[in-house]
PDB file of N, CA and C in Angstrom:
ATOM      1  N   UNK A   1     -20.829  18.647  51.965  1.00  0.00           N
ATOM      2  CA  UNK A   1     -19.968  19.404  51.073  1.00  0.00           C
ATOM      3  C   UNK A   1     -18.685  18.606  50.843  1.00  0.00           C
ATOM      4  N   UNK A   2     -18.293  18.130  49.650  1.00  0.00           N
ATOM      5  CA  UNK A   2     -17.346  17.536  49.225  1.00  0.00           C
ATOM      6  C   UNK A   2     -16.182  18.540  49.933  1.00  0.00           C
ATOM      7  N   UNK A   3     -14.821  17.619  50.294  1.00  0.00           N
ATOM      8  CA  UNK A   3     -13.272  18.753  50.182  1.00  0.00           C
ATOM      9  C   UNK A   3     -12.972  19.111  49.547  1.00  0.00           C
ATOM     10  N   UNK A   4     -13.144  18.933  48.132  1.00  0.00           N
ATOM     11  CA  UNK A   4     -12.460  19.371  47.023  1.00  0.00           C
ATOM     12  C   UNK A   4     -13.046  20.887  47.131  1.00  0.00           C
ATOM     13  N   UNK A   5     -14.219  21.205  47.254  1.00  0.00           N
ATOM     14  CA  UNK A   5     -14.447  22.861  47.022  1.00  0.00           C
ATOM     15  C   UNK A   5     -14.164  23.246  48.167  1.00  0.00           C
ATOM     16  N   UNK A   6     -14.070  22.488  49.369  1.00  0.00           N
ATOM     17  CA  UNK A   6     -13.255  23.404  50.476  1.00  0.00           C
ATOM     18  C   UNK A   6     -11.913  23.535  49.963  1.00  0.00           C
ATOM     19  N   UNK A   7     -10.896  22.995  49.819  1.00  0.00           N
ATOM     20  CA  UNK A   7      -9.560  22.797  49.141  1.00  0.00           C
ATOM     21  C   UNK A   7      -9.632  24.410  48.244  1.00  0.00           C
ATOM     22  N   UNK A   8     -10.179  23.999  47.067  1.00  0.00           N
ATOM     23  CA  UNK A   8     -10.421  25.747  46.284  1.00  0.00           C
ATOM     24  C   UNK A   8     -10.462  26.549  46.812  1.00  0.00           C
ATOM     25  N   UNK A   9     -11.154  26.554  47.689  1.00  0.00           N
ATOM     26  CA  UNK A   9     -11.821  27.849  48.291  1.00  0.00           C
ATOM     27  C   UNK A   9     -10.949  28.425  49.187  1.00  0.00           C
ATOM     28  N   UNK A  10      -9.714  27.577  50.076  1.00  0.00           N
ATOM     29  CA  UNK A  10      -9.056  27.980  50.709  1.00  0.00           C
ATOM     30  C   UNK A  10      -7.878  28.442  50.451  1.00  0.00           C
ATOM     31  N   UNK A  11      -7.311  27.614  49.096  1.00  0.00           N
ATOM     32  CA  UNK A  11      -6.174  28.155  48.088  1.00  0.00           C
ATOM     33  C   UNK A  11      -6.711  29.157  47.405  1.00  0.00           C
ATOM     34  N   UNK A  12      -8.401  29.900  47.156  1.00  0.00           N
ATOM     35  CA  UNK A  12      -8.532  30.960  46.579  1.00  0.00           C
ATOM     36  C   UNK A  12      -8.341  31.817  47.603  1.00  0.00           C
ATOM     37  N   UNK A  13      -8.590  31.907  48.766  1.00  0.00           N
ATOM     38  CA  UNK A  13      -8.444  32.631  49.707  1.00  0.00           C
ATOM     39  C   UNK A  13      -6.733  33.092  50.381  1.00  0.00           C
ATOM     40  N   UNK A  14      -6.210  32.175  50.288  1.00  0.00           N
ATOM     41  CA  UNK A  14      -4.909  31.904  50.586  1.00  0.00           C
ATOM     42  C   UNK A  14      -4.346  32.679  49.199  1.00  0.00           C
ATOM     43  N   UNK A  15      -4.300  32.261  47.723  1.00  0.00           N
ATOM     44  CA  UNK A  15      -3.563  32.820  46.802  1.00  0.00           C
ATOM     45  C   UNK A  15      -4.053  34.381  46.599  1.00  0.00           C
ATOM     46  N   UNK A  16      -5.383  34.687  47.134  1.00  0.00           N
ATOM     47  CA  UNK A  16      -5.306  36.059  46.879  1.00  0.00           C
ATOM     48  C   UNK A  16      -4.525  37.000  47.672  1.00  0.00           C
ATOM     49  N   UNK A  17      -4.981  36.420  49.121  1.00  0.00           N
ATOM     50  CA  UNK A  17      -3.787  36.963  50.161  1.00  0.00           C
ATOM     51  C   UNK A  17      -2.049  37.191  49.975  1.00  0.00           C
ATOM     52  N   UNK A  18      -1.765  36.169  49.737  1.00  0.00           N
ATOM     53  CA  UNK A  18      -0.442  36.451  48.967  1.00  0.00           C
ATOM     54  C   UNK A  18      -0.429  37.797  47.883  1.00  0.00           C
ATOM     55  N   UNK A  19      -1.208  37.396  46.740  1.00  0.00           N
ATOM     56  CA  UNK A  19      -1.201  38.312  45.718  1.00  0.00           C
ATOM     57  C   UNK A  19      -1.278  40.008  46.140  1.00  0.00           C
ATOM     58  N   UNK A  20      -2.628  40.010  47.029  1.00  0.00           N
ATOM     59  CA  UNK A  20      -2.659  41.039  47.418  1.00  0.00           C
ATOM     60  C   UNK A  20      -1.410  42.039  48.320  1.00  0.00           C
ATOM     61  N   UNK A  21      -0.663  41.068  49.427  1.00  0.00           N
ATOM     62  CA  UNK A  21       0.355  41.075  50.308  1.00  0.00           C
ATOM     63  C   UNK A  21       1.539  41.549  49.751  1.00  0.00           C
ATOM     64  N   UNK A  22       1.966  40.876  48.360  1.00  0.00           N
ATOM     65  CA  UNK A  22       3.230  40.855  47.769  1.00  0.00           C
ATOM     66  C   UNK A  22       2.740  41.937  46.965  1.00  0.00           C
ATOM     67  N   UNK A  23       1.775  42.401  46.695  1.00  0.00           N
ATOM     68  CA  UNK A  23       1.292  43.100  45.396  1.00  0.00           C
ATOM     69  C   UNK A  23       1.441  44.734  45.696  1.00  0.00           C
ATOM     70  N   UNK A  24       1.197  44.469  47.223  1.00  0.00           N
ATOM     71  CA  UNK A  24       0.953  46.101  47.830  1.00  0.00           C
ATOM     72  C   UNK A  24       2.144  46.485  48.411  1.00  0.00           C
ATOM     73  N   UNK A  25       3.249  45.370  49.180  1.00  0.00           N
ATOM     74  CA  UNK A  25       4.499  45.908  49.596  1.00  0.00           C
ATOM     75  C   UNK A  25       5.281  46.369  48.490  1.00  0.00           C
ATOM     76  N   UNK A  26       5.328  45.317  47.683  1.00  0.00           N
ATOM     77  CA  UNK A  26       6.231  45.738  46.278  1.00  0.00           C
ATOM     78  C   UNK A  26       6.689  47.181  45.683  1.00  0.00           C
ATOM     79  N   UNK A  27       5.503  47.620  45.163  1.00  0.00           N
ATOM     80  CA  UNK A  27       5.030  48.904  44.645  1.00  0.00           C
ATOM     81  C   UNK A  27       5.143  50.173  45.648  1.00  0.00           C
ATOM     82  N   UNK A  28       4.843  49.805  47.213  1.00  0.00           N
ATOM     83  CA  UNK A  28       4.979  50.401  48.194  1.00  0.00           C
ATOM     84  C   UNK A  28       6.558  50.885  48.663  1.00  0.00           C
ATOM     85  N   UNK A  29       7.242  49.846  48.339  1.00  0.00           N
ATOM     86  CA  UNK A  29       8.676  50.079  48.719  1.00  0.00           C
ATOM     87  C   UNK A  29       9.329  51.010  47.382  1.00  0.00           C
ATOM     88  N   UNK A  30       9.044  50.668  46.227  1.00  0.00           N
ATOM     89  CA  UNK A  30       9.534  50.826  45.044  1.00  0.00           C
ATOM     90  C   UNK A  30       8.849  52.631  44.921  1.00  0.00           C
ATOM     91  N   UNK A  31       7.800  52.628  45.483  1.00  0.00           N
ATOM     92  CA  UNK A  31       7.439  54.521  45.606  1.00  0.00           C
ATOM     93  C   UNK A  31       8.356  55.259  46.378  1.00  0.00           C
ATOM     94  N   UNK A  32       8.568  54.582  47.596  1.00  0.00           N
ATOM     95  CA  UNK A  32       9.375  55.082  48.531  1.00  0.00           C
ATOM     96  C   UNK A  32      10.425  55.482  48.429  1.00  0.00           C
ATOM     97  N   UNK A  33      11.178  54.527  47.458  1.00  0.00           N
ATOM     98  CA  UNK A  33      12.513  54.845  47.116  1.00  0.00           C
ATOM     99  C   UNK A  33      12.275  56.060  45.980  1.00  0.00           C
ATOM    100  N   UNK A  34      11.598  55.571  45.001  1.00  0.00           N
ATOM    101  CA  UNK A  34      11.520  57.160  44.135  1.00  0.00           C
ATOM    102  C   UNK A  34      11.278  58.027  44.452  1.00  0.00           C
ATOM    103  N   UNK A  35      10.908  58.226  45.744  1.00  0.00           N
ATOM    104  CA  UNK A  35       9.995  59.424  46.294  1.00  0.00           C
ATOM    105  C   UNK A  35      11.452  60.087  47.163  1.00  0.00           C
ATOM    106  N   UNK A  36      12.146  59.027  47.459  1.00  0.00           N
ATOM    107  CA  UNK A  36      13.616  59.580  48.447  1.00  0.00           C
ATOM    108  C   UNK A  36      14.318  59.662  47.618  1.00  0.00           C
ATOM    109  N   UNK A  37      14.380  59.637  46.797  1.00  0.00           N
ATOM    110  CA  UNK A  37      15.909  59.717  45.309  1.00  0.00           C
ATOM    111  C   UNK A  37      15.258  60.894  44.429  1.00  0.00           C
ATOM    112  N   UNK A  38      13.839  61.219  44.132  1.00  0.00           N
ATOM    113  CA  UNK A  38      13.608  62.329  43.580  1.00  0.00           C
ATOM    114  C   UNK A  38      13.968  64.032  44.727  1.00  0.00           C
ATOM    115  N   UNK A  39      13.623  63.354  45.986  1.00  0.00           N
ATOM    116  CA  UNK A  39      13.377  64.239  46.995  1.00  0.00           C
ATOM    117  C   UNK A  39      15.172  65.420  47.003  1.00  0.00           C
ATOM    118  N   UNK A  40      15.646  64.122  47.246  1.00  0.00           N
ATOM    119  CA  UNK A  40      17.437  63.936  47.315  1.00  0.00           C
ATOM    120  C   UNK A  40      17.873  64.729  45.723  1.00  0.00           C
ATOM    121  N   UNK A  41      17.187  64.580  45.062  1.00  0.00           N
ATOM    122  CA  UNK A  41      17.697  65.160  43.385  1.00  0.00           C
ATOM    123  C   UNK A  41      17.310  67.112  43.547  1.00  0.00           C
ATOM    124  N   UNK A  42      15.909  66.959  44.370  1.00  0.00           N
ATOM    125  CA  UNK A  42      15.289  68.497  43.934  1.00  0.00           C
ATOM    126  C   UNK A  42      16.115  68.726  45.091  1.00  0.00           C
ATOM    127  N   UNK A  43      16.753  68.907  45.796  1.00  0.00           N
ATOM    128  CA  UNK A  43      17.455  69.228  47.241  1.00  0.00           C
ATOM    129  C   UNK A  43      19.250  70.035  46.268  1.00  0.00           C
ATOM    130  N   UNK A  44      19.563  69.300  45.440  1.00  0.00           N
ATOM    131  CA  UNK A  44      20.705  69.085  44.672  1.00  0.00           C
ATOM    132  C   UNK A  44      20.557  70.217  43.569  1.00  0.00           C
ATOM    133  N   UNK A  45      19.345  69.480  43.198  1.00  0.00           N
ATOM    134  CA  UNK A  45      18.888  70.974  41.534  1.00  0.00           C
ATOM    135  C   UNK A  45      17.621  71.430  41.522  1.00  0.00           C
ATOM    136  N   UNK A  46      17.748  72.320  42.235  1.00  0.00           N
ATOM    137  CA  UNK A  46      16.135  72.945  42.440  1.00  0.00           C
ATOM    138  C   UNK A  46      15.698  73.969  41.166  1.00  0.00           C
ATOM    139  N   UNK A  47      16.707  73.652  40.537  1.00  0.00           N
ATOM    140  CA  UNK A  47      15.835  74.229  39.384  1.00  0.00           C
ATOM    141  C   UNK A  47      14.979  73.604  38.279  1.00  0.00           C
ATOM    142  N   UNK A  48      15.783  71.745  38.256  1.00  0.00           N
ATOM    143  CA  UNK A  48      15.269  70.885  37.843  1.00  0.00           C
ATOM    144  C   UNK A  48      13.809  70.387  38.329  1.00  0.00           C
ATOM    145  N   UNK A  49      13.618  71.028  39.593  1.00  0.00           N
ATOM    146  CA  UNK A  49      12.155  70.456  40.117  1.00  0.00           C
ATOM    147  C   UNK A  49      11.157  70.059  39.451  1.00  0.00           C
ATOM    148  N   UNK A  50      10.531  70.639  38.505  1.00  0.00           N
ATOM    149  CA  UNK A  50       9.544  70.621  37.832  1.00  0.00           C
ATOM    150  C   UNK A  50       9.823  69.522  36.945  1.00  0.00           C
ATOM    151  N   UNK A  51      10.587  69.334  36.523  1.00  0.00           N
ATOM    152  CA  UNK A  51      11.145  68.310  35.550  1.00  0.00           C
ATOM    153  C   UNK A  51      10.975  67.048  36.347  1.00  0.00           C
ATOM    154  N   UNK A  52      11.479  66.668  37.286  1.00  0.00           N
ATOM    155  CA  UNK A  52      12.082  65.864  38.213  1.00  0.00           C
ATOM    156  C   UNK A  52      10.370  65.273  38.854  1.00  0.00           C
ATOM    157  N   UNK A  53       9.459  66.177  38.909  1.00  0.00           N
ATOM    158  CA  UNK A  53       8.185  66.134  39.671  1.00  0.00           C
ATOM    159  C   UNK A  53       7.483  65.464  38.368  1.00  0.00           C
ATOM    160  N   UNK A  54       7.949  65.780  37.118  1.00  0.00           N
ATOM    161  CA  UNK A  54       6.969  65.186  36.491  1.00  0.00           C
ATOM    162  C   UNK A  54       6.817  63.953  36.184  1.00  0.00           C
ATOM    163  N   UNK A  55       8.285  63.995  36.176  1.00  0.00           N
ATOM    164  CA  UNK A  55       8.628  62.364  35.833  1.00  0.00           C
ATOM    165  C   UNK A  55       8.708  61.324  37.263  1.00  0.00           C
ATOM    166  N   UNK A  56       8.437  62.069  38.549  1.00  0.00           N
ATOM    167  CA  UNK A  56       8.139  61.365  39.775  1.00  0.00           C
ATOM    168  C   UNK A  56       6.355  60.738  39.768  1.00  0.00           C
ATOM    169  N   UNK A  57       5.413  61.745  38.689  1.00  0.00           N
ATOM    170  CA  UNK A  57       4.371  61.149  38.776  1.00  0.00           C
ATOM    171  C   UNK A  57       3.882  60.109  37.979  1.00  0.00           C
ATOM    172  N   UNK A  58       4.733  60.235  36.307  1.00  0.00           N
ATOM    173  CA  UNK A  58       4.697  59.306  35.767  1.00  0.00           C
ATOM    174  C   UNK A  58       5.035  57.893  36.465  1.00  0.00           C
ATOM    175  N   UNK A  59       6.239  57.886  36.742  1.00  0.00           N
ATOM    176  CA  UNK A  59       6.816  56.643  37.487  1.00  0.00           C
ATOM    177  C   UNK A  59       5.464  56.330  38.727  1.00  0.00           C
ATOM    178  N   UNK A  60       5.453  56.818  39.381  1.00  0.00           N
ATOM    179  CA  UNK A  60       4.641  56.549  40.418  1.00  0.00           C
ATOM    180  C   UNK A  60       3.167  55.732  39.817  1.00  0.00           C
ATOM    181  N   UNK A  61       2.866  56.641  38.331  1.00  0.00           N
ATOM    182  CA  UNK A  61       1.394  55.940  38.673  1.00  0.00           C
ATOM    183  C   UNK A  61       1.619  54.684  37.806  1.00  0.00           C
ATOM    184  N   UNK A  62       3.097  54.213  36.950  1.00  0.00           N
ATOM    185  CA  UNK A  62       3.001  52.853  36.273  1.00  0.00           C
ATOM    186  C   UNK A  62       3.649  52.024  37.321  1.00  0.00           C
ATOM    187  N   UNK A  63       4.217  52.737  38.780  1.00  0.00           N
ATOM    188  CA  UNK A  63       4.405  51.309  40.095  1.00  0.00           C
ATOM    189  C   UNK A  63       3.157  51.327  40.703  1.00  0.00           C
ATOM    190  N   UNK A  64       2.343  52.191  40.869  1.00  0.00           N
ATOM    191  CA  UNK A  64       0.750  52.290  41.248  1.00  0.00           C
ATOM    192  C   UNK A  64      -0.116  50.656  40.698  1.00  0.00           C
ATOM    193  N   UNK A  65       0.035  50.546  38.835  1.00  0.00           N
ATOM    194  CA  UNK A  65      -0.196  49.963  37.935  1.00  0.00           C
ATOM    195  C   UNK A  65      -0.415  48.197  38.773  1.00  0.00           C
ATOM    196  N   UNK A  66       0.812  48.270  38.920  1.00  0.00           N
ATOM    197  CA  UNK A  66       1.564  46.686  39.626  1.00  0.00           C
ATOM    198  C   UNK A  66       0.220  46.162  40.860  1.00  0.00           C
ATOM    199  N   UNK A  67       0.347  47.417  41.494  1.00  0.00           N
ATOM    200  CA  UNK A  67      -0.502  47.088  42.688  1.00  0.00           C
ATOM    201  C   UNK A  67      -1.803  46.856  42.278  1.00  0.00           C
ATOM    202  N   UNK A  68      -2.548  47.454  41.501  1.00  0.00           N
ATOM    203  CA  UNK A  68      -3.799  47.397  40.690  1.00  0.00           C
ATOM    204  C   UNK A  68      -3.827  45.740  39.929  1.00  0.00           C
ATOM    205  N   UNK A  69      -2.874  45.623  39.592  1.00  0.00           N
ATOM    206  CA  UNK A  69      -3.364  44.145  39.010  1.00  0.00           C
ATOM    207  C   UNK A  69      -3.133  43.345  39.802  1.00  0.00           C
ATOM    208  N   UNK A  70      -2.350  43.689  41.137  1.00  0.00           N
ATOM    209  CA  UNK A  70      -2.500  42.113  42.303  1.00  0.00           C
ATOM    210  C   UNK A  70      -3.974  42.099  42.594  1.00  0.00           C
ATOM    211  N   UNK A  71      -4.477  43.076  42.659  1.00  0.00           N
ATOM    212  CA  UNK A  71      -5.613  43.695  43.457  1.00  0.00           C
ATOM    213  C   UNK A  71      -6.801  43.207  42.403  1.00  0.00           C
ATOM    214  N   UNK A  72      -6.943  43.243  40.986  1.00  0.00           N
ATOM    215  CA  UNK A  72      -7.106  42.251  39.941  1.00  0.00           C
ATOM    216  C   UNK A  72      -7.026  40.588  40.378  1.00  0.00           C
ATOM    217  N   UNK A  73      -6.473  40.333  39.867  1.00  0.00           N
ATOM    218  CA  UNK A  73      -5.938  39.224  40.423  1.00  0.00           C
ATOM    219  C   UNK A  73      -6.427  38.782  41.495  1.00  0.00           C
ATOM    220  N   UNK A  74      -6.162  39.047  42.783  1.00  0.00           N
ATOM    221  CA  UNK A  74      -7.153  38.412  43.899  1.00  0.00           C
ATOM    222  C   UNK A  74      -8.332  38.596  43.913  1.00  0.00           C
ATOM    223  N   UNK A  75      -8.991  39.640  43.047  1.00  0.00           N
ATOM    224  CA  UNK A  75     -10.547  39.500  42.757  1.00  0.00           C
ATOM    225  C   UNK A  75     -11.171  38.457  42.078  1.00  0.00           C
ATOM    226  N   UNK A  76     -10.170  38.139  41.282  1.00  0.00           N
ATOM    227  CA  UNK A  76     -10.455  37.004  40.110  1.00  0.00           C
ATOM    228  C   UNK A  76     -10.793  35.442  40.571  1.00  0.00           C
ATOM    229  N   UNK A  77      -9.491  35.538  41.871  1.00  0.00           N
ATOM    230  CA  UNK A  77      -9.313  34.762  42.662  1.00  0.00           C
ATOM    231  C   UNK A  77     -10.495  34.258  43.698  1.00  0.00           C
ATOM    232  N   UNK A  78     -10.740  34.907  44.179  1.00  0.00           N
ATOM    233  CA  UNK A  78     -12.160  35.513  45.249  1.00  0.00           C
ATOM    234  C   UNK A  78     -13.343  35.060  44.219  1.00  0.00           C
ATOM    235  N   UNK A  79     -13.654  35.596  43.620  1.00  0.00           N
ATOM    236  CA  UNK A  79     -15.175  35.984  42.718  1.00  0.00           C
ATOM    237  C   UNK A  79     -15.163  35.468  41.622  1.00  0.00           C
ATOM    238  N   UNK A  80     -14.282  34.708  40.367  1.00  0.00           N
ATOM    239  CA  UNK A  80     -14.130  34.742  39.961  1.00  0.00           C
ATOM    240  C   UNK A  80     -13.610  33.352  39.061  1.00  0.00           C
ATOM    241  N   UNK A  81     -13.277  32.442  40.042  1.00  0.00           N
ATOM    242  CA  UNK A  81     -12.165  31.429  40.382  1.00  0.00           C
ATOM    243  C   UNK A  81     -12.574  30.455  39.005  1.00  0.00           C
ATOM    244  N   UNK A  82     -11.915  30.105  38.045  1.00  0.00           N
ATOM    245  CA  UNK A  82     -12.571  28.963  37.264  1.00  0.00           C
ATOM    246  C   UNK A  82     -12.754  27.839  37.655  1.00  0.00           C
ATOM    247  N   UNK A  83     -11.686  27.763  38.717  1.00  0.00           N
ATOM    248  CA  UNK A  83     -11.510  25.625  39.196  1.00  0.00           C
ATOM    249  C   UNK A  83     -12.817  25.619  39.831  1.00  0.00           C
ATOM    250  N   UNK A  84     -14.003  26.723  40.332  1.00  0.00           N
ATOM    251  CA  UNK A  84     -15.186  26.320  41.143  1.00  0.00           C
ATOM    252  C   UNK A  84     -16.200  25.304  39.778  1.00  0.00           C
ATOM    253  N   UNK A  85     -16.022  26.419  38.770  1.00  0.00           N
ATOM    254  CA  UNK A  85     -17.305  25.742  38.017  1.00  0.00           C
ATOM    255  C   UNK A  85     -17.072  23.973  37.490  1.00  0.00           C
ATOM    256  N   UNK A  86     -15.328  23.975  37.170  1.00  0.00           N
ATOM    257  CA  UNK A  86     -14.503  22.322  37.117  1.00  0.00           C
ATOM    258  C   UNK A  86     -15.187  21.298  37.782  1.00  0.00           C
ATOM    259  N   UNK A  87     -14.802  21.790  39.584  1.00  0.00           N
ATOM    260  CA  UNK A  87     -15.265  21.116  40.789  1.00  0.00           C
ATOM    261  C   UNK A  87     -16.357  20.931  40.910  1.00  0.00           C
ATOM    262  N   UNK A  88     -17.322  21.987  40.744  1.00  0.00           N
ATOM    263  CA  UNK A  88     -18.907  21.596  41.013  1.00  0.00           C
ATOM    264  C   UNK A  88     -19.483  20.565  39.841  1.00  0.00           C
ATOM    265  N   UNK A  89     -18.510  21.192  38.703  1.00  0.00           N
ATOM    266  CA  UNK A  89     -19.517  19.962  37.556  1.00  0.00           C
ATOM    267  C   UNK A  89     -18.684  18.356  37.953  1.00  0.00           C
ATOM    268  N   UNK A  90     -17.870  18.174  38.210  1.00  0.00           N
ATOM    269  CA  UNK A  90     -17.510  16.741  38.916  1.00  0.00           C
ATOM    270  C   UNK A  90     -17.829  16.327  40.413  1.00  0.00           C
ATOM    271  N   UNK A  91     -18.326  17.076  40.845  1.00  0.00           N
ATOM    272  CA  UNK A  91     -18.996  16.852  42.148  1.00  0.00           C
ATOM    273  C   UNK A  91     -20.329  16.179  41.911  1.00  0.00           C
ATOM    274  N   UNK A  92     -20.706  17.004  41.259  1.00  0.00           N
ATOM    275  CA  UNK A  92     -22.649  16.637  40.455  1.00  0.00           C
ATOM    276  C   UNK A  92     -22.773  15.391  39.892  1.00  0.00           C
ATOM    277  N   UNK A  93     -21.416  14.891  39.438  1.00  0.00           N
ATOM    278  CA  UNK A  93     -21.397  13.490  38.581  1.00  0.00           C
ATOM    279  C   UNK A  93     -21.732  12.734  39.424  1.00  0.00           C
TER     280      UNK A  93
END
């Protein structure tokens, strides 16, 4: 087995990890805080709740969004990778 497709294979493995890593804290922290600043708002104006809840789910599911395409992304990475088919056809030469 040539290095070059070990090389790929380990930067595909390696860049999805990242992707995935950075992809899931991100979005994770960024809920958290909306979730403590909406919490902190209905505590303040509980009459606003409903209002406040709706627009906590909107937000939530377009930082949800973020995480979904790291999660994309390292699939692509994984399964998907273009530099394999590059490498194998210059390997074959």
């Amino acid at each position: 087995m040539d290095m070059g497709l070990v090389w790929i294979g380990v930067a595909s493995i390696f860049g999805a990890s990242i992707a995935v890593g950075l992809g899931g804290i991100g979005p994770a922290l960024a809920e958290g805080m909306a979730t403590k600043q909406t919490l902190a708002s209905m505590a303040q104006q509980p009459d606003e709740a409903n209002t406040l809840r709706s627009t906590l789910f909107v937000s939530m599911a377009m930082l949800e969004s973020t995480a979904i395409y790291a999660l994309l992304v390292s699939m692509i990475l994984i399964f998907s990778n273009p530099f394999w088919n590059y490498a194998i056809q210059n390997v074959a030469k």
